[in-house]
Protein backbone atom coordinates (compact mmCIF):
# COMPACT_ATOMS: atom_id res chain seq x y z
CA UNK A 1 84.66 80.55 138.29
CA UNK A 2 85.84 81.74 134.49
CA UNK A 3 85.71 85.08 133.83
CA UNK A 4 82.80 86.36 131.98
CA UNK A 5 83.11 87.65 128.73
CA UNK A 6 82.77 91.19 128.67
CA UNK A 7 79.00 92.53 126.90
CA UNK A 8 78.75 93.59 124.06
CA UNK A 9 78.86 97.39 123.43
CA UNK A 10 76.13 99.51 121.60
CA UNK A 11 77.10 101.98 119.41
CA UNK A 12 76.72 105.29 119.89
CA UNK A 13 76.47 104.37 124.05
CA UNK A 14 80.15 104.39 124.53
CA UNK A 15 82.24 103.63 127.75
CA UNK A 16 82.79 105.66 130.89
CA UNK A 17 85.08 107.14 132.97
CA UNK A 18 88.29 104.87 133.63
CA UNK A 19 87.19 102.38 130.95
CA UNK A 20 86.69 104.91 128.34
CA UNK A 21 90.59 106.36 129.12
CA UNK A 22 92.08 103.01 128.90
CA UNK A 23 90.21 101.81 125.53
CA UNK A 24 91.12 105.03 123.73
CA UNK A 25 94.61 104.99 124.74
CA UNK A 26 94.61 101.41 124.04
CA UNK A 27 93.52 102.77 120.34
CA UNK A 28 95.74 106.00 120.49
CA UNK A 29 98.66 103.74 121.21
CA UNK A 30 97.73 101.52 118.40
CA UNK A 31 97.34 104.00 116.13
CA UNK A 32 100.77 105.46 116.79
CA UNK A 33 103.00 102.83 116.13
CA UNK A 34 101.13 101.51 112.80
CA UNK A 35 102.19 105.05 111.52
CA UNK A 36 105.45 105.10 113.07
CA UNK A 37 106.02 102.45 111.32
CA UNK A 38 105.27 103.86 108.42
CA UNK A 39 107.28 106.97 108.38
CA UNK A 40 110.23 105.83 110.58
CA UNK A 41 112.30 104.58 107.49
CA UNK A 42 112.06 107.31 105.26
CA UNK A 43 114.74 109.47 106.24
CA UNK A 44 116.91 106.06 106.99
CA UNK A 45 116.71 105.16 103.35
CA UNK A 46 120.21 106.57 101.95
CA UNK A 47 121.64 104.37 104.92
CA UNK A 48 119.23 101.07 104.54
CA UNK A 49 120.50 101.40 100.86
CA UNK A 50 124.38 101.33 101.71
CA UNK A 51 124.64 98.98 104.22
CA UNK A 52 122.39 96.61 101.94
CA UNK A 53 124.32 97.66 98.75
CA UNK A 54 121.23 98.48 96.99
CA UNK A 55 120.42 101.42 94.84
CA UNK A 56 118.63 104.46 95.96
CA UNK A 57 115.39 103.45 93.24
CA UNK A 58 115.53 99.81 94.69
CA UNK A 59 115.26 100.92 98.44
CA UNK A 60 112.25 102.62 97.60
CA UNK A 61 110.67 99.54 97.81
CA UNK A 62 111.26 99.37 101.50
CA UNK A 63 108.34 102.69 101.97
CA UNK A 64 106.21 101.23 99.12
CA UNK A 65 106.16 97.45 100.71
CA UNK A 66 104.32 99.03 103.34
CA UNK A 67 102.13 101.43 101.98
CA UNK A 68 100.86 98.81 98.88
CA UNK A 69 100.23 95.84 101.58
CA UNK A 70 98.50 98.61 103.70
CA UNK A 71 96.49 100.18 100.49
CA UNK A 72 94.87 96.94 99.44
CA UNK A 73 94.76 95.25 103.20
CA UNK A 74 92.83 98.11 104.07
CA UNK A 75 88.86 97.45 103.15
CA UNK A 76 89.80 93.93 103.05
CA UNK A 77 90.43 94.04 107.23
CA UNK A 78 87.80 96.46 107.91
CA UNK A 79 85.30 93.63 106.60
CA UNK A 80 87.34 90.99 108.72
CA UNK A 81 86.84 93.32 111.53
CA UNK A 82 83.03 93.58 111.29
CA UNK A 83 83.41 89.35 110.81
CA UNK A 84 85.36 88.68 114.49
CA UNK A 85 85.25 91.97 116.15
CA UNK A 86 87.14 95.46 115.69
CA UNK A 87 89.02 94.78 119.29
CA UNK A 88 90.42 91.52 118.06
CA UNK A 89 91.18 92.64 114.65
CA UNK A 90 93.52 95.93 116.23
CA UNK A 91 95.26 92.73 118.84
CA UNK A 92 96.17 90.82 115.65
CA UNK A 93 97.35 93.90 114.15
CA UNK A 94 99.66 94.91 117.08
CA UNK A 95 101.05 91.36 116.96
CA UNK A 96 101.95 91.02 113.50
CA UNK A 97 103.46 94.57 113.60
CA UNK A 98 105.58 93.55 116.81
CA UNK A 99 106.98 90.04 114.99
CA UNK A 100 107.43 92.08 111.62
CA UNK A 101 109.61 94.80 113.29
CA UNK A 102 111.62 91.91 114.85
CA UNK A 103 112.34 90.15 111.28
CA UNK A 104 112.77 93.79 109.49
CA UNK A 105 115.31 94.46 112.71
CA UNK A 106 116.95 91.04 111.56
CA UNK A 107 117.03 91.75 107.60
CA UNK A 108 120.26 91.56 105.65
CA UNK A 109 118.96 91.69 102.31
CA UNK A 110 116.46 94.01 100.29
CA UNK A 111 113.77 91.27 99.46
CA UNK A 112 113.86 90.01 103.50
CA UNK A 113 112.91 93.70 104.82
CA UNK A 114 110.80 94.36 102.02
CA UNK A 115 108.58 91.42 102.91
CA UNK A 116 108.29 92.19 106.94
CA UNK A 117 107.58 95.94 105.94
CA UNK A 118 104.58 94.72 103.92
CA UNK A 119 103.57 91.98 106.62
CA UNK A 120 104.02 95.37 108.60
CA UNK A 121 101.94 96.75 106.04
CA UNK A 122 99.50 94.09 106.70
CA UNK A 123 99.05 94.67 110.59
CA UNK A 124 98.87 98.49 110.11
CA UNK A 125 96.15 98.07 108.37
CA UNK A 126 94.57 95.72 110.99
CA UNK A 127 95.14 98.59 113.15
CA UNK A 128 93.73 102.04 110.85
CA UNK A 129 90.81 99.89 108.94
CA UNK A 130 88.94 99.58 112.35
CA UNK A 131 90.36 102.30 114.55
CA UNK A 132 88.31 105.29 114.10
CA UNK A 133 84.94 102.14 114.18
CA UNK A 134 86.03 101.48 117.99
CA UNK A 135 86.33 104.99 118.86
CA UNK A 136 82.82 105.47 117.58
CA UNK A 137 81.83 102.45 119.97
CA UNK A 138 84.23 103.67 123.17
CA UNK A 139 82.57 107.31 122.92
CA UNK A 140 79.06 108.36 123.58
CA UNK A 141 77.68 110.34 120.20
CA UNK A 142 77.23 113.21 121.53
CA UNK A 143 81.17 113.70 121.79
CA UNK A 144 82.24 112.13 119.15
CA UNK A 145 84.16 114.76 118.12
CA UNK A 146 86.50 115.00 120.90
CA UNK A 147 87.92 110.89 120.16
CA UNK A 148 88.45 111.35 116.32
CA UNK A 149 90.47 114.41 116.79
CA UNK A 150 92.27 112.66 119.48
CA UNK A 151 92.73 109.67 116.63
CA UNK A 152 94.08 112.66 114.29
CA UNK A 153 96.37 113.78 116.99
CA UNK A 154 97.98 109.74 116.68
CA UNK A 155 98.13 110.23 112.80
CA UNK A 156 100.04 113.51 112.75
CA UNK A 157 102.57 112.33 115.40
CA UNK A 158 103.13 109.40 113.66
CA UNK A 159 103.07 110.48 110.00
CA UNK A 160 105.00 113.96 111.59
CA UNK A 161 107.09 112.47 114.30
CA UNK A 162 108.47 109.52 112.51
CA UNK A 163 111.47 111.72 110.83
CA UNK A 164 111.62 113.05 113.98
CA UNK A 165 112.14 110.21 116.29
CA UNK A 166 114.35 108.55 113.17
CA UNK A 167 116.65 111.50 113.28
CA UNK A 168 117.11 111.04 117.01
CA UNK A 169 117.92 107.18 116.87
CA UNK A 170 120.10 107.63 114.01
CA UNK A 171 122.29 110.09 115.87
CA UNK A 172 123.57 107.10 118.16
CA UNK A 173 122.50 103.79 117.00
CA UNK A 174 122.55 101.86 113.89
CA UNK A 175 118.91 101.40 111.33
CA UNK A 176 117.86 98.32 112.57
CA UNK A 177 117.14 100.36 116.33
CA UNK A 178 114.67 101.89 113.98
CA UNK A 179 112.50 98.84 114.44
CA UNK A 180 113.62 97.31 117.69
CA UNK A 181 112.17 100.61 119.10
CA UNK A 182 108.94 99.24 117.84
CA UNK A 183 108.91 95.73 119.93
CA UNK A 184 108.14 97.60 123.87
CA UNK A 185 105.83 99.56 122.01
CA UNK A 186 103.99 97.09 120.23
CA UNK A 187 104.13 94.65 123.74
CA UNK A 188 102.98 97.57 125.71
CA UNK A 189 99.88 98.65 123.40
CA UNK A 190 98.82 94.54 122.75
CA UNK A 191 98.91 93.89 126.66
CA UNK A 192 96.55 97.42 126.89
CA UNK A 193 94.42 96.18 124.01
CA UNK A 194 93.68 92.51 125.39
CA UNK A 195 92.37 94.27 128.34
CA UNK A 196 90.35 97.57 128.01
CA UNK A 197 89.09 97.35 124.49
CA UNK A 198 85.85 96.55 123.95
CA UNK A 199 83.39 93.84 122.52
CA UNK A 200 81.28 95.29 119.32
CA UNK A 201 78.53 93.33 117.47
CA UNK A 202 79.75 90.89 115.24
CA UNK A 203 78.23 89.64 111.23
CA UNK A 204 79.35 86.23 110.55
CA UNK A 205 78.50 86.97 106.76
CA UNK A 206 80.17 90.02 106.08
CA UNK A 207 83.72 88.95 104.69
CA UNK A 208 83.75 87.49 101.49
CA UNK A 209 86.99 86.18 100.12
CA UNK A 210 86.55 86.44 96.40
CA UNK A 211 85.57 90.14 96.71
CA UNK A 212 88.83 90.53 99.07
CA UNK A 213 91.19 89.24 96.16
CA UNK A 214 89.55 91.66 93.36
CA UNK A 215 90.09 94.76 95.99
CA UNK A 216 93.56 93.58 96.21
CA UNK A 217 94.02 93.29 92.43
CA UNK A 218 92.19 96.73 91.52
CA UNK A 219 94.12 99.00 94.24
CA UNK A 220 97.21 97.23 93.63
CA UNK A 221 97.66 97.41 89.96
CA UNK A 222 96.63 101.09 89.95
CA UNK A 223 98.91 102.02 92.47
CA UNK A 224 101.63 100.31 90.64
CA UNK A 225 100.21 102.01 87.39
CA UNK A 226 100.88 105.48 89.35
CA UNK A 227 104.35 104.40 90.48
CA UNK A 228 105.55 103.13 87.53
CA UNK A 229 104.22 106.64 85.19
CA UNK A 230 105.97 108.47 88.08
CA UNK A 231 108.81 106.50 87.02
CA UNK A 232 108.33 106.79 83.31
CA UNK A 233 108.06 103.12 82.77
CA UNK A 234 106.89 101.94 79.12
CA UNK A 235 103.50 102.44 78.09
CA UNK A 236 102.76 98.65 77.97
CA UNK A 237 103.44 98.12 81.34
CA UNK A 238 101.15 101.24 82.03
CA UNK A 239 98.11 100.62 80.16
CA UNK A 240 98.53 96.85 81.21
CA UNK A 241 98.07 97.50 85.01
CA UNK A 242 95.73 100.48 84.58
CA UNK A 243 93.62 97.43 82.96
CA UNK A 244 94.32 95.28 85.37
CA UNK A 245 92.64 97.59 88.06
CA UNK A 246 90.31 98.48 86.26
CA UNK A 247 88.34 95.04 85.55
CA UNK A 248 89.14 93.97 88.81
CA UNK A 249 87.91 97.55 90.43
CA UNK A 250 84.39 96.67 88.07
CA UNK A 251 84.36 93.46 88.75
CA UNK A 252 84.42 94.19 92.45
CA UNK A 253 81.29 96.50 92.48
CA UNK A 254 79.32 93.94 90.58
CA UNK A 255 79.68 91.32 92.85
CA UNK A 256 79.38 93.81 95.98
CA UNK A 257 76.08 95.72 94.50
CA UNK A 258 72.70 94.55 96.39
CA UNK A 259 74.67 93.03 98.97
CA UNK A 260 73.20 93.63 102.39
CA UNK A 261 77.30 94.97 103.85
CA UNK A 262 79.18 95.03 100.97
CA UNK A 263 82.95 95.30 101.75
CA UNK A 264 83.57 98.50 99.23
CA UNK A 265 81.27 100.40 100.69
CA UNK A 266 78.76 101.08 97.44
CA UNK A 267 75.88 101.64 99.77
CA UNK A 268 77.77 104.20 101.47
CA UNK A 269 79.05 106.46 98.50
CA UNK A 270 75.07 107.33 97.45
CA UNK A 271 75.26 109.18 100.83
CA UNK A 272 76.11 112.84 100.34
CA UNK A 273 77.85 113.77 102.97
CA UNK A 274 79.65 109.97 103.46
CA UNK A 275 80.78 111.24 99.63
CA UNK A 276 81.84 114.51 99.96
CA UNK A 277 83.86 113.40 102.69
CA UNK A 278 85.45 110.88 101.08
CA UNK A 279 87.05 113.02 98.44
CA UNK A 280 88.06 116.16 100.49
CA UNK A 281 89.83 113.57 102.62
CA UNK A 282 91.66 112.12 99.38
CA UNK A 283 91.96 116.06 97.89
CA UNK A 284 93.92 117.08 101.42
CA UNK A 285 95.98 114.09 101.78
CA UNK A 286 97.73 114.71 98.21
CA UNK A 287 98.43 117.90 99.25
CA UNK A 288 99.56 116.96 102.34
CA UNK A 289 102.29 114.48 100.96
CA UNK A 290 103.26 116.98 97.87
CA UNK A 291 104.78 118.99 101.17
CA UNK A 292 105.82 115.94 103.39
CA UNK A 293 107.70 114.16 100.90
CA UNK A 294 109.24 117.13 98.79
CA UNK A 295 109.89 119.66 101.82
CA UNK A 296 112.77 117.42 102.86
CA UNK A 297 114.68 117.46 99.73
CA UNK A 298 113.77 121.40 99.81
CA UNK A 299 115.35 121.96 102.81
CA UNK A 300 118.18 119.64 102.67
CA UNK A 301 119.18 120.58 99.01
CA UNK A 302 118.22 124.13 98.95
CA UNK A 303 118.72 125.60 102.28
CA UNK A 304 121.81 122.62 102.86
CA UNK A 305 120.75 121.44 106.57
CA UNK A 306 122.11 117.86 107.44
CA UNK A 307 119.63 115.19 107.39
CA UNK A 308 119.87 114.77 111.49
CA UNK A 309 118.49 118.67 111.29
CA UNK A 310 115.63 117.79 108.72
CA UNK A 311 113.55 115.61 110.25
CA UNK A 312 113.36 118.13 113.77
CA UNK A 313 112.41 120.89 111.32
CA UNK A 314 109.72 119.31 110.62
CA UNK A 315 107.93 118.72 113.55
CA UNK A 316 106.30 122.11 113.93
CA UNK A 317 103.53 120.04 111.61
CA UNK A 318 102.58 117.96 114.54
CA UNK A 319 102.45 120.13 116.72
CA UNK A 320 100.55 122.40 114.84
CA UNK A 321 98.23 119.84 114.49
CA UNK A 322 98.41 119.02 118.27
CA UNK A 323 98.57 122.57 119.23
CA UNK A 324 94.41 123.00 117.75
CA UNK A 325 93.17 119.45 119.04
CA UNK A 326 91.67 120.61 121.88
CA UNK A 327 89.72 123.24 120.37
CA UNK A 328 88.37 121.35 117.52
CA UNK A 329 87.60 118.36 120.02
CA UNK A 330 84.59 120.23 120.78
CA UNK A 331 84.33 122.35 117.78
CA UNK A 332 83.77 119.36 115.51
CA UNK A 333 80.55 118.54 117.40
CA UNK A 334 78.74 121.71 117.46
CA UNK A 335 80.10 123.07 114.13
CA UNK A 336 79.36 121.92 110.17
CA UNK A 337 82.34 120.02 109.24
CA UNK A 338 81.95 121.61 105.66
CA UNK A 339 82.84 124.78 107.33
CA UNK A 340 85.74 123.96 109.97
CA UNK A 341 87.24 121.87 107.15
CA UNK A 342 86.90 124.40 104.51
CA UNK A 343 88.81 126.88 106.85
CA UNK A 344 91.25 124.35 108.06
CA UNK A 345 92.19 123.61 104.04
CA UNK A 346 92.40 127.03 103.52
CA UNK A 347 95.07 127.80 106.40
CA UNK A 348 96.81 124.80 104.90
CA UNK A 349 97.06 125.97 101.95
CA UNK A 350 97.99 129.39 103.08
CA UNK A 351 100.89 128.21 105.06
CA UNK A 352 102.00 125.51 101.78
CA UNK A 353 102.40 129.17 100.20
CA UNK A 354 104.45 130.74 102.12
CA UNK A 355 106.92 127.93 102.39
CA UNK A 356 107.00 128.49 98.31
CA UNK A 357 107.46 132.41 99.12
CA UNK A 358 110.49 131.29 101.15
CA UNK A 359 113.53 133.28 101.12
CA UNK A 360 116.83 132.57 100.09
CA UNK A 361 118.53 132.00 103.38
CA UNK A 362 115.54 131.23 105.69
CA UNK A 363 116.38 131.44 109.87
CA UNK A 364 114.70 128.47 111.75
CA UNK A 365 111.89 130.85 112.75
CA UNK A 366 111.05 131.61 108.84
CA UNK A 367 110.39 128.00 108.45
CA UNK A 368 108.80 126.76 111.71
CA UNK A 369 105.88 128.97 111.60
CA UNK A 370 104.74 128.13 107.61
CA UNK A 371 104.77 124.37 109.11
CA UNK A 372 102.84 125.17 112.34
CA UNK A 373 100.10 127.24 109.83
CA UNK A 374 99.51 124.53 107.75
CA UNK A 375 99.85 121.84 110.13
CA UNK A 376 97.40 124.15 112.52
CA UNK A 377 95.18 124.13 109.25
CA UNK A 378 95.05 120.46 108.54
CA UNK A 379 94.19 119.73 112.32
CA UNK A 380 90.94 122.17 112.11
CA UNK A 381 90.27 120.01 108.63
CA UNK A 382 90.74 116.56 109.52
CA UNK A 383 88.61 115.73 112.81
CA UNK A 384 85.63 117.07 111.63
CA UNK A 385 85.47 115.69 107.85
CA UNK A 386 86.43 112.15 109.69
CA UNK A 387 83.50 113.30 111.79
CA UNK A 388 80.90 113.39 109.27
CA UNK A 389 81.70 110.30 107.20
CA UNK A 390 81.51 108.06 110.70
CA UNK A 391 78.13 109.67 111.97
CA UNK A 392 76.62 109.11 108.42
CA UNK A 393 77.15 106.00 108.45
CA UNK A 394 73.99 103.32 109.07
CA UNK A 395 74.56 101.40 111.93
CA UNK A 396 76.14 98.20 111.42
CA UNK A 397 78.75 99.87 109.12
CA UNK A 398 81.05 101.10 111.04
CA UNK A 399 83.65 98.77 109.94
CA UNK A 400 83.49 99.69 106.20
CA UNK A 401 83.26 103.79 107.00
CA UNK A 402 86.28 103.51 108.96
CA UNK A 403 88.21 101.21 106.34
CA UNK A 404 87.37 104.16 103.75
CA UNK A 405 88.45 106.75 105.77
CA UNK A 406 91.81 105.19 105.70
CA UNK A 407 91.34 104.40 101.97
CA UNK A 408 90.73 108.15 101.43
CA UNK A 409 93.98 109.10 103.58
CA UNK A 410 96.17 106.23 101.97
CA UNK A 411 95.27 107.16 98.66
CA UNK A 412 95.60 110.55 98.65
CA UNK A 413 99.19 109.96 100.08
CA UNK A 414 100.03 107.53 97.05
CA UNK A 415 98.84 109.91 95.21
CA UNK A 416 101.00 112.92 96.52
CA UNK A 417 104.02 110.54 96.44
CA UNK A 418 103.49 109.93 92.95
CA UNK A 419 103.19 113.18 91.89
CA UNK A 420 106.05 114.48 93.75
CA UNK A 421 108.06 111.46 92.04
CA UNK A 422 106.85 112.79 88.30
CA UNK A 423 107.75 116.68 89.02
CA UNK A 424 111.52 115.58 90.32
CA UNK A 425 111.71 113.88 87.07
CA UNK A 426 110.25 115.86 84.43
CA UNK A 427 111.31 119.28 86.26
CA UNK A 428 114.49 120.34 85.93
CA UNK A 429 114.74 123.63 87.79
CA UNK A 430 113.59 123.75 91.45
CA UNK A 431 111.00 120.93 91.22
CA UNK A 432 111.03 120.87 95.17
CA UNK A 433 110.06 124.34 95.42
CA UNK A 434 107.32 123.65 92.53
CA UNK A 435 106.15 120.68 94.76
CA UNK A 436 104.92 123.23 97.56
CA UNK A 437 103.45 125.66 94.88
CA UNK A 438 101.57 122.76 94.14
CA UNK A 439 100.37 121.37 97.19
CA UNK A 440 99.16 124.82 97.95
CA UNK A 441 96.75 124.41 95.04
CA UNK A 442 95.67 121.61 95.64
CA UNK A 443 94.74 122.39 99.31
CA UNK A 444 92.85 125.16 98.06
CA UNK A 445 90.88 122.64 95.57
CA UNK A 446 90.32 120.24 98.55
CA UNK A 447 89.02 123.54 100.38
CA UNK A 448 86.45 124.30 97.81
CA UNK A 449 85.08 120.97 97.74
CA UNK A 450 84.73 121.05 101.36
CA UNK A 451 83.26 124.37 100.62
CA UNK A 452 80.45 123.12 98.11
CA UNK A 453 79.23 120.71 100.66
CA UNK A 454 77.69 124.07 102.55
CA UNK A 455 75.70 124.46 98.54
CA UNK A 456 75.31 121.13 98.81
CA UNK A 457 73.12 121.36 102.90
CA UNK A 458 70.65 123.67 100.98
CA UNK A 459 70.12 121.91 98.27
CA UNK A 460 67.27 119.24 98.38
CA UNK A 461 68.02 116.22 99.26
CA UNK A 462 68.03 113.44 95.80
């Protein structure tokens, strides 16, 4: 006899015991190498540049390939998801990012990487638009919690530990290993995926292709609008874009309003807490990069350690991160996520501080534990604002709440990138040091918006 197709899961009824650890590592996995993929090339680019005789600017392009096909992919997929399943979506995801790292492995020019990082770009957002939608199906409700802060866990180590893990294959093998490292990954978490993850509810109706080409125009040509103010570009290039995004961003939520699952989630936004969310996620993400991106440059032009050194003095953010999962795991279910977050912000934006406060010839120690704090900070912040913009959610829309939580965390890194791009070029005096001073306010904006939601709890409901 044929096998039977597995049933089809309820949400909020979740998986069990044996099945339950091998769909969520199925996801973890998943989750893992889309941002590894991400991160791995940053602190390869001075290399990727030589060896392709390109300039520094120019091999830029092979970090932003990814994160614009990712950006505008990202609501896009999550709608596709909801259309053919979120297990089947995160399988094609894992197989385009396997083939991609193959061709970007195989690259000899600029334009031929830049093009497999963005159909990289492409699967990783396969991956993250439906990701933290099957952990809400492979986990009961009542413990929620404990699987999205296991899914910020993946994003730290992979956003965190890609510098890391690039520093180590650098130190004995050429750039392209920085991809073929990908390919047993990639095998190992599709042959997982085909078998443990589960079957979620399907709407035929819920991908429209019209609406999919204006997301693609709106978040593209204002994320090129950023990138090229951040790189002073002239203003009729500017305003042109900003334009650009703009009708296509309006024309977008006219065609999506009254529909019954509208891929930008307009239905979604008139929720509260589904709101609130939404921005402290995009608040703590620009503060997040305004430390990833500039600390690096800090520590390599300030404090003069060698780029192999760099990316393992960073990692005390992961772990930070890591170091409060389990505690927040079951924190995040029992406790307001306006409060945990609010605290976690705060704690990051404490530790962004004292990185600025740094002295002039900081030991290993000096630096390790400002990471840890506001890595410890962002891993009390994360799981539980994730938290409340899934479980606020009407059912059925799990697809488009975890598409926005991405949206919210891609965004906000854009963002941060931009703005770390404009202070290197209009400050002339420490702008890596400003950078930090920086993300520390911002943090402790993101942490009063969290903040207001508790205002917000007491408030009746309009």
């Amino acid at each position: 006899m044929p096998p039977q197709p597995k049933p089809v899961l309820i949400e909020g009824e979740g998986l069990h015991g044996a099945a339950r650890v091998r769909a969520v590592t199925a996801v973890a996995l998943s989750v893992l190498l889309a941002l590894l993929d991400y991160a791995i090339a940053n602190v390869a680019l001075p290399t990727i540049a030589g060896d392709l005789h390109v300039s520094p600017a120019s091999a830029v392009w092979i970090v932003n390939a990814y994160q614009l096909a990712s950006v505008v992919s990202l609501l896009p997929m999550a709608a596709l998801g909801t259309r053919i399943g979120f297990a089947r979506l995160c399988q094609i995801g894992l197989a385009l990012l396997t083939v991609a790292s193959l061709f970007c492995a195989l690259s000899h020019t600029l334009l031929a990487l830049a093009l497999a990082r963005a159909v990289q770009g492409v699967g990783g957002a396969c991956i993250m638009s439906v990701s933290i939608a099957l952990i809400r199906f492979i986990y009961p409700h009542a413990i929620l919690g404990r699987g999205i802060a296991l899914n910020g866990v993946m994003v730290a180590l992979g956003v965190g530990g890609g510098p890391t893990v690039a520093s180590i294959i650098l130190s004995f093998a050429n750039w392209p290993w920085l991809f073929l490292f990908n390919i047993p990954l990639g095998i190992t978490a599709l042959v997982l995926a085909l078998g443990s993850l589960p079957r979620t509810p399907v709407n035929p109706g819920s991908f429209d292709g019209t609406s999919a080409l204006l997301n693609i125009f709106a978040f593209g040509a204002l994320i090129m609008a950023g990138d090229s103010v951040a790189h002073h570009a002239g203003a009729p290039q500017v305003i042109g874009l900003v334009m650009t995004g703009v009708a296509a961003g309006w024309l977008l939520v006219r065609r999506q309003h009254g529909q019954a699952h509208p891929m930008f989630p307009i239905d979604m936004l008139h929720i509260r807490a589904f709101r609130s969310g939404t921005v402290v996620g995009f608040v703590a993400f620009v503060a997040s990069n305004l430390f990833m991106i500039s600390f690096p440059f800090t520590l390599q032009s300030l404090f003069h350690y060698p780029p192999a050194i760099v990316g393992l003095l960073m990692t005390p953010w992961p772990v930070g991160i890591m170091a409060v999962a389990p505690l927040i795991s079951r924190l995040s279910d029992r406790v307001p996520a306006a409060i945990l977050s609010s605290v976690g912000l705060g704690m990051t934006s404490m530790g962004f501080l004292a990185l600025y406060m740094l002295p002039a010839n900081p030991t290993w120690y000096d630096i390790a534990w400002r990471i840890a704090l506001g890595g410890m900070g962002f891993g009390v912040f994360q799981p539980p604002n994730n938290r409340i913009m899934m479980v606020t959610a009407p059912p059925g829309r799990s697809g488009s709440a975890s598409g926005m939580v991405q949206i919210a965390r891609q965004c906000g890194q854009a963002t941060g990138a931009m703005l770390v791009a404009m202070a290197f070029g209009l400050i002339t005096h420490d702008a890596e040091r400003s950078c930090l001073g920086f993300g520390a306010i911002v943090a402790f904006v993101g942490m009063l918006c969290s903040a207001a939601r508790l205002l917000g709890a007491r408030a009746p409901a309009r």
